[in-house]
Protein backbone atom coordinates (compact mmCIF):
# COMPACT_ATOMS: atom_id res chain seq x y z
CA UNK A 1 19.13 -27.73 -74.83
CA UNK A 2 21.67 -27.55 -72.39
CA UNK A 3 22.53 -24.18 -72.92
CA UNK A 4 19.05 -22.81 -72.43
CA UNK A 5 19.13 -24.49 -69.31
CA UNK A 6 21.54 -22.35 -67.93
CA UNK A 7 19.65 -19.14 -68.02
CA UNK A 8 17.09 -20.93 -65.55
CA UNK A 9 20.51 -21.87 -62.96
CA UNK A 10 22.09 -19.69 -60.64
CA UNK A 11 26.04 -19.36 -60.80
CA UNK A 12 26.84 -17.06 -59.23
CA UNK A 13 26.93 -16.52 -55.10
CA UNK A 14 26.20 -12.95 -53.32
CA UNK A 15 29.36 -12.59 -51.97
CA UNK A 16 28.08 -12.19 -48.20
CA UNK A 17 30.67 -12.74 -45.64
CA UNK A 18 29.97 -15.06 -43.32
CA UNK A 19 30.79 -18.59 -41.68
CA UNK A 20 28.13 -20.94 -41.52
CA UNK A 21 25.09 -18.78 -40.44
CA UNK A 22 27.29 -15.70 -38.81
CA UNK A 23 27.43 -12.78 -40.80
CA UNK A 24 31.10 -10.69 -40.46
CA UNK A 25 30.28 -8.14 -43.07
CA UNK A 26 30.48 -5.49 -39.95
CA UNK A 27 34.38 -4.62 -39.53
CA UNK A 28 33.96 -3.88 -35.84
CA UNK A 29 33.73 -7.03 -33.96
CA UNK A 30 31.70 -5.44 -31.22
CA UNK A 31 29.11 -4.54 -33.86
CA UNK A 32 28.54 -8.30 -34.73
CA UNK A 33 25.67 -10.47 -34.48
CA UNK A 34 24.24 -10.20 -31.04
CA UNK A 35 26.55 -8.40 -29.35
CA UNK A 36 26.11 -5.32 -32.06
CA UNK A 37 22.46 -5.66 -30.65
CA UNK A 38 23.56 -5.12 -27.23
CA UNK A 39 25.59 -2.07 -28.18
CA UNK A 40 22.10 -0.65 -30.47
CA UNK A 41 19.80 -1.23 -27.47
CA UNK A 42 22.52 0.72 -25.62
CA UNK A 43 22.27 3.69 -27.64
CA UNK A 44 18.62 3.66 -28.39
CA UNK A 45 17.78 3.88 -24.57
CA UNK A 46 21.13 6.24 -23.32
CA UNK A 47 21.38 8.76 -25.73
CA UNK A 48 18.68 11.44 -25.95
CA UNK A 49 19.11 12.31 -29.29
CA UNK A 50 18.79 8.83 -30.78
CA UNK A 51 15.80 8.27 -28.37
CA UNK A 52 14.39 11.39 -29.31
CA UNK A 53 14.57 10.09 -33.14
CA UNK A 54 13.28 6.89 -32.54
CA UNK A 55 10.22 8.13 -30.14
CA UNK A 56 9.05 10.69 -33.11
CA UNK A 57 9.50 8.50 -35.76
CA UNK A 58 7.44 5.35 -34.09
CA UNK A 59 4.44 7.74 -33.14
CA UNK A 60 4.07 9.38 -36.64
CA UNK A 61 4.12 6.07 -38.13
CA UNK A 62 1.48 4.85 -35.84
CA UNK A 63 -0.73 7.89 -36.59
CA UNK A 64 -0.62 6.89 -40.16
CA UNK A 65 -3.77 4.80 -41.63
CA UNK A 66 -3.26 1.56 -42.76
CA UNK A 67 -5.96 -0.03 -45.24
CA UNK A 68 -6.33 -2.91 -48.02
CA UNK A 69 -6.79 -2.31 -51.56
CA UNK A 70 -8.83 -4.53 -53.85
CA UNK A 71 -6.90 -5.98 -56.71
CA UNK A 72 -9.94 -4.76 -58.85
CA UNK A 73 -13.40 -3.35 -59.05
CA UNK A 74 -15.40 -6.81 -58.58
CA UNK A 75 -17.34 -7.93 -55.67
CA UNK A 76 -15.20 -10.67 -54.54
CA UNK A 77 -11.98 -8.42 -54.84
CA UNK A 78 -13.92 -5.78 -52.51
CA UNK A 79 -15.30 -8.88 -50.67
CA UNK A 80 -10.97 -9.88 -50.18
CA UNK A 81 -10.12 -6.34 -49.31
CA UNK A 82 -12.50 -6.39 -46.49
CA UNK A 83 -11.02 -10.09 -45.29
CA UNK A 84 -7.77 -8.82 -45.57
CA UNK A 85 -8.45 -5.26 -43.32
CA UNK A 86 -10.36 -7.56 -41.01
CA UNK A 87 -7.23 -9.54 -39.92
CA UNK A 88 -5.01 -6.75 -39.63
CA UNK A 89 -7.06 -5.39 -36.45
CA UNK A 90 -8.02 -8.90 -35.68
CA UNK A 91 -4.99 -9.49 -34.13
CA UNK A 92 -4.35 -10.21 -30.09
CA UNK A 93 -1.95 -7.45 -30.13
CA UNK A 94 -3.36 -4.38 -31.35
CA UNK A 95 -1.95 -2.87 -34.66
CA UNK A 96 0.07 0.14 -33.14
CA UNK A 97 1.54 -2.27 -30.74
CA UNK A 98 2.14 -4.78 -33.74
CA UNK A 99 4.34 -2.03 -35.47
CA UNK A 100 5.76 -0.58 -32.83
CA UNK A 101 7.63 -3.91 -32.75
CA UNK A 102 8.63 -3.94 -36.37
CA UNK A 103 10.06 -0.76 -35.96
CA UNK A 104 12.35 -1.86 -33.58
CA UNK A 105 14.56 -2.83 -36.84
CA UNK A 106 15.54 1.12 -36.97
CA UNK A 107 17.57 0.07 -33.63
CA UNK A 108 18.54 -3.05 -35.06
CA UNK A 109 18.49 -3.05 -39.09
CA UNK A 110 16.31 -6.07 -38.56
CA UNK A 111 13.20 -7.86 -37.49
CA UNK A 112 12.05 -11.08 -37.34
CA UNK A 113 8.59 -12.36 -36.46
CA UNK A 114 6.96 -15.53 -36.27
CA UNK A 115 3.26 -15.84 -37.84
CA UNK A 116 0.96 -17.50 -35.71
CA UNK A 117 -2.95 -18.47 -37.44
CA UNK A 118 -6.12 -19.23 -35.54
CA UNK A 119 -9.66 -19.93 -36.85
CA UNK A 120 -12.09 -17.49 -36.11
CA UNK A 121 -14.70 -18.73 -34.12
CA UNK A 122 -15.95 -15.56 -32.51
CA UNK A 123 -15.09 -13.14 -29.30
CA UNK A 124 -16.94 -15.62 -26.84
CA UNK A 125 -14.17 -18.13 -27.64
CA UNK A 126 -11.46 -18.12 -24.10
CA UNK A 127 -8.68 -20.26 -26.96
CA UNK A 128 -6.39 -17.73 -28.54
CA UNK A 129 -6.71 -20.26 -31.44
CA UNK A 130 -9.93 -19.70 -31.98
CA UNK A 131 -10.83 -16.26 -30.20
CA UNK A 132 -11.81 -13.51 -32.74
CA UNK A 133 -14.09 -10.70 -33.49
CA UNK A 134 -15.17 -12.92 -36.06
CA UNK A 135 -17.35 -15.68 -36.25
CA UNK A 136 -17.33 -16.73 -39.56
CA UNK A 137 -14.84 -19.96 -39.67
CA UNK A 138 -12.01 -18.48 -41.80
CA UNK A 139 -8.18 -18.34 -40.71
CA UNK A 140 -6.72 -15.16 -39.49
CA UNK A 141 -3.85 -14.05 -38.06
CA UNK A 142 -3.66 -14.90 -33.75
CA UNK A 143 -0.67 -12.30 -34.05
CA UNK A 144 2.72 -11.88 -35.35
CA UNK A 145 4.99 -13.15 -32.51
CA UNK A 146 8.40 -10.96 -32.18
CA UNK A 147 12.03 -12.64 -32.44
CA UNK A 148 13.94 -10.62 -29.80
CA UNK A 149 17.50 -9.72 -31.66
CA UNK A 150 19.51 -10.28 -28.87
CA UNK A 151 18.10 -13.60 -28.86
CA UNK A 152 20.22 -14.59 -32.44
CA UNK A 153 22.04 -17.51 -32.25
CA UNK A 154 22.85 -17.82 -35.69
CA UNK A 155 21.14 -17.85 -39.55
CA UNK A 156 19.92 -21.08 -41.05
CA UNK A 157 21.34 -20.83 -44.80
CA UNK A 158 20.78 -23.71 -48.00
CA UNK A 159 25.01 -23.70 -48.58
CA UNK A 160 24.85 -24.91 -51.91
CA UNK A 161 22.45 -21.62 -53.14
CA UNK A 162 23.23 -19.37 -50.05
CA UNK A 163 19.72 -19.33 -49.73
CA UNK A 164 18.13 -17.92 -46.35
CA UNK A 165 16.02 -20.52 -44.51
CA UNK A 166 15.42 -19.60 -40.92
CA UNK A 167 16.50 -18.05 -37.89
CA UNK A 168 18.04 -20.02 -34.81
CA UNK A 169 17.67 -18.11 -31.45
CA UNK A 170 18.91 -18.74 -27.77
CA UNK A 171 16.06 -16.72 -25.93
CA UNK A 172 15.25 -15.99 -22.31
CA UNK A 173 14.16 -17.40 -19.75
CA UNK A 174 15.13 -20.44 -20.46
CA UNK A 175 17.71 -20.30 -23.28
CA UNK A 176 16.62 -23.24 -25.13
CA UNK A 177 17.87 -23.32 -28.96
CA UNK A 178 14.57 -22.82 -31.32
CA UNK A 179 14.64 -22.99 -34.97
CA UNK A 180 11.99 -20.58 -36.67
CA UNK A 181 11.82 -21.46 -40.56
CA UNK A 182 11.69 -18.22 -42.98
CA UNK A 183 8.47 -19.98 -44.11
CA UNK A 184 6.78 -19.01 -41.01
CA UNK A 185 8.20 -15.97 -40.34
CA UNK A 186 8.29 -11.96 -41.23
CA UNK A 187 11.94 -10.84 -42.01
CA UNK A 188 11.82 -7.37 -41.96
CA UNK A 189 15.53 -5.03 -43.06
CA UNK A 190 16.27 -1.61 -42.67
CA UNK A 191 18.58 -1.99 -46.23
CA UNK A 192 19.54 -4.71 -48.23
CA UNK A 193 23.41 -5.33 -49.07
CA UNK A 194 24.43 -8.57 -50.71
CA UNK A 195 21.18 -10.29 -49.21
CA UNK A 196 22.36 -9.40 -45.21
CA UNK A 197 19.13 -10.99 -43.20
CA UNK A 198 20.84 -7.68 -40.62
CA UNK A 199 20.72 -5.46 -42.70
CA UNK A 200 22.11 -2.21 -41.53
CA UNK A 201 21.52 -0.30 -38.68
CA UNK A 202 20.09 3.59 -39.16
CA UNK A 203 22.38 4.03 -35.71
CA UNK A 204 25.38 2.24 -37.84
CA UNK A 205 26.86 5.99 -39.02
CA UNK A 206 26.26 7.66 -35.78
CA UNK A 207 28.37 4.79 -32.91
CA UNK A 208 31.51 6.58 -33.14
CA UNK A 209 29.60 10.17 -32.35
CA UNK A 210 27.80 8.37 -29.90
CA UNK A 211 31.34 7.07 -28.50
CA UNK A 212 33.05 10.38 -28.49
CA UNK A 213 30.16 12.10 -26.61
CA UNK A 214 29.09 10.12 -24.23
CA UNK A 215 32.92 10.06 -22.81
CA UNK A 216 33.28 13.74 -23.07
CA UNK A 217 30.01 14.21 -21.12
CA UNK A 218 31.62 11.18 -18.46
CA UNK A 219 34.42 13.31 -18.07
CA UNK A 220 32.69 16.40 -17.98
CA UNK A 221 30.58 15.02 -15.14
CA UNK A 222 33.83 13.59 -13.23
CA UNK A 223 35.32 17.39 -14.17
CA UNK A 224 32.11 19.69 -12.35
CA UNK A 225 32.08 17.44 -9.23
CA UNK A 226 35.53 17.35 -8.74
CA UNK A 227 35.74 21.19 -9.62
CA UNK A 228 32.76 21.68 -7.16
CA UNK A 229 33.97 19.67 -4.17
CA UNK A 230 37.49 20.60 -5.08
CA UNK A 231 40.70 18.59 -5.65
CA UNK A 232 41.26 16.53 -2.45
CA UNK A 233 44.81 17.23 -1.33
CA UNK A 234 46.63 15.65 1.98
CA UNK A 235 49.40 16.26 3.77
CA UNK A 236 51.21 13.28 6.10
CA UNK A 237 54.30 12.51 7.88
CA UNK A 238 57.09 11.43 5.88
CA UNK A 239 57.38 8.34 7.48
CA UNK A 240 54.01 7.22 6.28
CA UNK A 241 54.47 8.48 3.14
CA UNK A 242 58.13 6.48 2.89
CA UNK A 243 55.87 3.40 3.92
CA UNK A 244 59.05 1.84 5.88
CA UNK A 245 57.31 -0.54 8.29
CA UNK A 246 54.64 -2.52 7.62
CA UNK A 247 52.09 -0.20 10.02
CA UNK A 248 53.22 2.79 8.06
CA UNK A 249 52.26 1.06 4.73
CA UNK A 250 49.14 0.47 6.19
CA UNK A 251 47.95 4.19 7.04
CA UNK A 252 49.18 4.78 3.59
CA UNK A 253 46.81 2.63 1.83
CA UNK A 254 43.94 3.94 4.03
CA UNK A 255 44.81 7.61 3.64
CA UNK A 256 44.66 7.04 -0.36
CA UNK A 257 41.08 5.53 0.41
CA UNK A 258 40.33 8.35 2.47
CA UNK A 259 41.32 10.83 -0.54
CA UNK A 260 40.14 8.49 -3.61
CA UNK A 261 36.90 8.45 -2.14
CA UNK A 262 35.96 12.55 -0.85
CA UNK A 263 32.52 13.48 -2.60
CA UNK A 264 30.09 16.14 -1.99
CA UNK A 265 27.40 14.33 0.07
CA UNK A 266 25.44 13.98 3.69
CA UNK A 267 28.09 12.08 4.55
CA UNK A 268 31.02 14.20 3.91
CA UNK A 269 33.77 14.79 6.17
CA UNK A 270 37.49 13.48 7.39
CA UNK A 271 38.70 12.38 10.35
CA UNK A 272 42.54 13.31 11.15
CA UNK A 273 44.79 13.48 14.70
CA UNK A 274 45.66 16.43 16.00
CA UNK A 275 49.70 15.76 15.40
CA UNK A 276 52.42 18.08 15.42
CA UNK A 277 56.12 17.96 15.41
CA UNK A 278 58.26 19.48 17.37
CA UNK A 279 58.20 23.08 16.67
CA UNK A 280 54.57 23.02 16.52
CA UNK A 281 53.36 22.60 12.79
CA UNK A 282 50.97 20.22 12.22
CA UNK A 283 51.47 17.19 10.67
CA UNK A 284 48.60 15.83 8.87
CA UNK A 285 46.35 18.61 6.80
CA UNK A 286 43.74 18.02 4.46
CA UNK A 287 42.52 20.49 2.00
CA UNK A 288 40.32 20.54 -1.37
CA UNK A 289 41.87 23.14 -3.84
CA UNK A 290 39.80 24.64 -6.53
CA UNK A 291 41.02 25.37 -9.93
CA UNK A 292 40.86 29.05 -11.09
CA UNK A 293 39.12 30.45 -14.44
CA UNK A 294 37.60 28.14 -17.25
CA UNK A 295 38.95 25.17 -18.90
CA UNK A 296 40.57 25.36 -22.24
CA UNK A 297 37.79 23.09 -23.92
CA UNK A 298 33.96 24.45 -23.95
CA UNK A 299 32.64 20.94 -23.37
CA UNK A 300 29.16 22.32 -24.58
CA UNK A 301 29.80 23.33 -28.31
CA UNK A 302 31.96 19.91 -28.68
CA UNK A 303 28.82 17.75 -27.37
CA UNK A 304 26.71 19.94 -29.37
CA UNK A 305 28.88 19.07 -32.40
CA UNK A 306 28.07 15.30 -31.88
CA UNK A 307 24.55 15.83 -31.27
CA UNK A 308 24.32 17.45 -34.63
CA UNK A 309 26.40 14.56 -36.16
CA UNK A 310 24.01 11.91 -34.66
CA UNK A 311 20.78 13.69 -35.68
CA UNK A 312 22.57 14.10 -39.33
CA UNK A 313 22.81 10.84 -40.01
CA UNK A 314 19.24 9.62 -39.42
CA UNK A 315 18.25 12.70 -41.41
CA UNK A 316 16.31 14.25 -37.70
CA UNK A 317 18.37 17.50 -37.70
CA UNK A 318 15.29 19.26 -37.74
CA UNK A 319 14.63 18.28 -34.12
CA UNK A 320 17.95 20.82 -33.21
CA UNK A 321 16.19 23.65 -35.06
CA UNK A 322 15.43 26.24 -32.37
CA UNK A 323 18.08 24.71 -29.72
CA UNK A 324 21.12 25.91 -31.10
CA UNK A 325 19.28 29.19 -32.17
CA UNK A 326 19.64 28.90 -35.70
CA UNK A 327 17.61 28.08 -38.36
CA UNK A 328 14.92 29.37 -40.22
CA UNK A 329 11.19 28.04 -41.04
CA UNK A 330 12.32 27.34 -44.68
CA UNK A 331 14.83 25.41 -43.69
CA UNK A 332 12.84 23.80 -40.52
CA UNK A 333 10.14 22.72 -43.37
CA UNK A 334 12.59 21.56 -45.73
CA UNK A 335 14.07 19.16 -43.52
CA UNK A 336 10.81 17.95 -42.11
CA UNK A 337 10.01 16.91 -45.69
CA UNK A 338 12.76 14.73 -45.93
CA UNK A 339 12.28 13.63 -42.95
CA UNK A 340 8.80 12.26 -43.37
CA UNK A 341 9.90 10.97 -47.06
CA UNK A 342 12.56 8.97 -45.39
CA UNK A 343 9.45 7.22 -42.80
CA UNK A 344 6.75 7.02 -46.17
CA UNK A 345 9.92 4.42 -47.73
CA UNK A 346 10.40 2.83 -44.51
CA UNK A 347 6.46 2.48 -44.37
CA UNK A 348 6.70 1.24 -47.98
CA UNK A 349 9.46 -1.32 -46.99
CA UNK A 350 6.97 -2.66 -44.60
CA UNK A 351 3.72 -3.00 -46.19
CA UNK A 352 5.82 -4.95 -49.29
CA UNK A 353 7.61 -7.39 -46.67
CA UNK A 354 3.90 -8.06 -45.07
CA UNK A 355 2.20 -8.18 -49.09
CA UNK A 356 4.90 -10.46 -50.28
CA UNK A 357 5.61 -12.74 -47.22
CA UNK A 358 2.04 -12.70 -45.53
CA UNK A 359 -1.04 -12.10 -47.38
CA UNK A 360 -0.38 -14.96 -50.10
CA UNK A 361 -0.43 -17.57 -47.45
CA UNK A 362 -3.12 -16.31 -45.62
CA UNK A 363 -5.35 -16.43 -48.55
CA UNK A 364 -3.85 -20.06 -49.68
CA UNK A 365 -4.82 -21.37 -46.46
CA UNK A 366 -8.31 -20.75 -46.37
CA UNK A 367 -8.49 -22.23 -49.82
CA UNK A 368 -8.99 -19.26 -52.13
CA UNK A 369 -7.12 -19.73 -55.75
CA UNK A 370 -6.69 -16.01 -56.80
CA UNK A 371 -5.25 -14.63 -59.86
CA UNK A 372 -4.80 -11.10 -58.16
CA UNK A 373 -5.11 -10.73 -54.68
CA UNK A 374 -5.51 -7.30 -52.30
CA UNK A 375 -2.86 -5.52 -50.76
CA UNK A 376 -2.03 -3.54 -47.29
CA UNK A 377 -1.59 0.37 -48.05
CA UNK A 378 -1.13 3.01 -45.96
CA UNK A 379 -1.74 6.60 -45.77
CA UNK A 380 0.30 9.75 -45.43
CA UNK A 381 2.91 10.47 -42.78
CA UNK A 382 3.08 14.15 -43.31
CA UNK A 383 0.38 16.61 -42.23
CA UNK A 384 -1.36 18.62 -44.96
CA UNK A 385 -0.52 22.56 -45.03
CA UNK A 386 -4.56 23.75 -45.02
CA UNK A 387 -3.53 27.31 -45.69
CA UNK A 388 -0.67 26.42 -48.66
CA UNK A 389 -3.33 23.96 -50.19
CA UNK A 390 -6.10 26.65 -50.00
CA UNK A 391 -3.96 29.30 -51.71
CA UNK A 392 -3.32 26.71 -54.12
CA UNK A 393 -7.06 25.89 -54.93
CA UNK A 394 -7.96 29.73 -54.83
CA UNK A 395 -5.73 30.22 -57.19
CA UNK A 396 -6.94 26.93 -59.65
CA UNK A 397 -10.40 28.42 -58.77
CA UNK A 398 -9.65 31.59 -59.90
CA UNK A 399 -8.66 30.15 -63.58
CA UNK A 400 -11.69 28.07 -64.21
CA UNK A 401 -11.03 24.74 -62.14
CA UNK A 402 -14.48 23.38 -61.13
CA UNK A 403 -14.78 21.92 -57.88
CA UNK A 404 -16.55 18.71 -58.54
CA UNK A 405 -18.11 15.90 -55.83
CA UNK A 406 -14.87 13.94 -55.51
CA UNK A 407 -12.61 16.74 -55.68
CA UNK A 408 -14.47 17.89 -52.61
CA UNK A 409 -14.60 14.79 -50.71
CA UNK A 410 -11.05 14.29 -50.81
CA UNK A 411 -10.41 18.05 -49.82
CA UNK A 412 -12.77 17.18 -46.71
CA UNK A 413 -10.72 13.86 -46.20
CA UNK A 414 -7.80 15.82 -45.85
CA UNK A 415 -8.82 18.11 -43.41
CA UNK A 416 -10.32 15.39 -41.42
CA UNK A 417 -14.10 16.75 -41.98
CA UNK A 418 -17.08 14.81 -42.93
CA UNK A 419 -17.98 13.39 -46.08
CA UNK A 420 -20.71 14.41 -48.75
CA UNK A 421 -23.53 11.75 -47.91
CA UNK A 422 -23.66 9.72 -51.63
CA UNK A 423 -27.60 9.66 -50.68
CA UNK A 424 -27.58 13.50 -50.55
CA UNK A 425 -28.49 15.82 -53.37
CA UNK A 426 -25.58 17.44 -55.19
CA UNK A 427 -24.64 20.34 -57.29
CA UNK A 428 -22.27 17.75 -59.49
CA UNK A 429 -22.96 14.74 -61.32
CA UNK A 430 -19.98 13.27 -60.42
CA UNK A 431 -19.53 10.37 -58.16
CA UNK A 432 -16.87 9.72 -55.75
CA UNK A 433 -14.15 7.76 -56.68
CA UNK A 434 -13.91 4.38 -54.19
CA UNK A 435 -9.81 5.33 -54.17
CA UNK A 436 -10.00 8.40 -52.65
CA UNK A 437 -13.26 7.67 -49.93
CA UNK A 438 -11.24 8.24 -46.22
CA UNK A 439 -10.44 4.94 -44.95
CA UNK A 440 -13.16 3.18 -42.89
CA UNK A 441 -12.97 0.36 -40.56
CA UNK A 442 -13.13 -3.09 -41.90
CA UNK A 443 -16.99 -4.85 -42.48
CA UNK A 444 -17.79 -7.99 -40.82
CA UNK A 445 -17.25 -10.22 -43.58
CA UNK A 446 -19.82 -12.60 -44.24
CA UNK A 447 -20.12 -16.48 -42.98
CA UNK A 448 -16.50 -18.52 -44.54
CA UNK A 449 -15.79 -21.76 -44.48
CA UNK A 450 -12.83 -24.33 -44.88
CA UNK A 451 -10.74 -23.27 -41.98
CA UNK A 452 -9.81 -26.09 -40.00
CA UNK A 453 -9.61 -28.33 -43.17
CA UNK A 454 -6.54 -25.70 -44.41
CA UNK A 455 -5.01 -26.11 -41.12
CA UNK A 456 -5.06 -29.62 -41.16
CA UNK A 457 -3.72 -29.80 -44.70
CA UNK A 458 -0.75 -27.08 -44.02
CA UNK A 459 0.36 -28.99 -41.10
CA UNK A 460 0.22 -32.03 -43.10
């Protein structure tokens, strides 16, 4: 009896490194807990190519539809469906704004988000608890409430099964420690390596390019305005340059200021005396000498080099197509797949975090026991090639394929025309398929009840 036992008992551990609830699996310290989020929001709003990634990525995913699915054909699993669609864009912050915020974990590897309800009582209501464009008694979500990263104090962990429990943050403005239990949260990760609530950065691979270009372009900046104004040179008397007395150390200093700080502005110019020794040469000259001919280095090609690098390794090279003038459409298209197949998992990775940490409570607090319950879905990132799918039909046309009623409504979904009215009369028998209808904005579902007494229970 014992023995079976066993199989139901963990013995093992994950072998995550970490100290109480910091994680040290990153080998570079500066990369660690909040001050690697420092560094990422650093990156993400300096560097144009990372921007440029992040900016592309974040609009095509907000372009993308995002819908529930009934868990079957039956009227109460189309009646869920609609209840579940209905929260999603029920929310005080609207659902582009919503995501924009998860997908802040690109910069970060993670999110977290705390899930505030509120009974829907209707749009008259002023109470964010109860305000809603629903009046119908049920509990919704009032929003999902972002964790900022560089808040983290530390993780909240169960030692004896290295269990993850919550999230303990030091946030502004008044840097109070606040504990935020997984149980009401939404922990979203980039990755997942040993069970890391960080995960892993998508700007991990690309810090040391980052690094290497941003002090070559530095330098390069230091290297044009000092090869513009030209390199400040000044001649003095030798007994200010020996610094013997004490007032002779003093011009010394301020002639270094004087040459330390020359720049190209409205407010250029030196001040010297008109000094000369005895046999009439001058003894204080300043001049700016300019180098001759072109450096060694072509500081262009070697930042270009780390641009390419950085776009590499969150698969956005395609972006450089055209700017480097090289390239071809093949390739341009081929990379743009994999592009958009890298955001359709990252869209995946979302919609199961929100299915699997978010819609079973919502539906256990207003009461409804369900064996299978809906899900959030989401369209297609990628845009449809009209012509390629046209030669493609022409061509099934052309060897007997029959265009039926829902093949047709699906090719008019896709190129975002209007659908066959079900009422009007049709060459085909067939009917459309529910699956493949376009997405349509939630019903108002109809009059609920048991909200407050779920509340009441769940903070019991």
């Amino acid at each position: 009896m014992a023995k079976k036992n066993m199989k139901l008992v963990e013995m093992g551990r994950t072998g995550l490194t970490r100290f109480g609830g910091y994680i040290s699996e990153e080998w570079l310290p500066e990369l660690q807990g909040r001050k690697g989020a420092e560094v990422y929001r650093r990156m993400a709003d300096s560097d144009a190519i990372i921007g440029g990634y992040l900016f592309a990525i974040k609009e095509i995913a907000k372009s993308v539809p995002w819908f529930a699915v009934p868990a079957n054909s039956s009227e109460e699993g189309q009646e869920d469906a609609r209840y579940l669609e209905s929260c999603i864009y029920d929310m005080s912050t609207p659902w582009p704004s919503t995501l924009d915020e998860i997908l802040s974990m690109l910069t970060f590897g993670w999110g977290y988000f705390e899930k505030v309800f509120k009974i829907r009582r209707g749009p008259r209501q002023k109470d964010p608890r109860f305000h809603s464009q629903y009046n119908d008694g049920r509990i919704g979500w009032a929003k999902w409430a972002p964790r900022a990263q560089e808040s983290l104090n530390e993780w909240i962990y169960d030692e004896d099964t290295d269990t993850l429990i919550g999230m303990s943050q030091i946030p502004a403005p008044d840097y109070q420690e606040r504990r935020i239990p997984l149980s009401k949260a939404l922990h979203f990760v980039t990755t997942s390596s040993k069970g890391n609530p960080e995960g892993r950065s998508p700007l991990r691979n690309a810090r040391r390019s980052y690094y290497m270009k941003t002090n070559i372009e530095d330098l390069e900046g230091i290297g044009i305005e000092r090869d513009l104004a030209g390199y400040p040179t000044l001649y003095i008397p030798l007994e200010v340059f020996e610094q013997k007395t004490d007032s002779a150390a003093a011009a010394y200093n301020d002639f270094m200021d004087v040459i330390s700080n020359i720049r190209r502005d409205e407010a250029e110019g030196i001040l010297l005396p008109a000094v000369f020794d005895a046999n009439g040469n001058r003894l204080y000259e300043f001049k700016l000498l300019s180098s001759s001919g072109t450096r060694q280095f072509d500081t262009s090609r070697v930042i270009n080099r780390y641009d390419t690098r950085i776009a590499l390794t969150v698969m956005a090279d395609f972006l450089l197509l055209g700017q480097q003038k090289q390239g071809s459409y093949a390739l341009s298209d081929t990379k743009s797949k994999m592009f958009y197949q890298s955001l359709m998992s990252l869209l995946d990775n979302i919609a199961e975090t929100i299915n699997t940490q978010a819609v079973p409570e919502l539906f256990e607090l207003n009461g409804w026991e369900r064996d299978e319950l809906p899900y959030l879905a989401h369209g297609k990132a990628e845009p449809v090639n009209l012509e390629a799918l046209g030669n493609f039909l022409e061509r099934l046309t052309n060897m007997g394929m029959v265009l039926d009623d829902r093949l047709e409504n699906h090719l008019r979904g896709i190129a975002d025309l209007p659908l066959r009215d079900a009422q009007q009369p049709s060459r085909h028998k067939a009917k459309l398929a529910p699956a493949l209808r376009k997405p349509q904005r939630p019903k108002r579902p109809e009059q609920g009840h048991g909200g407050e007494e779920a509340i009441e229970e769940a903070e019991a």
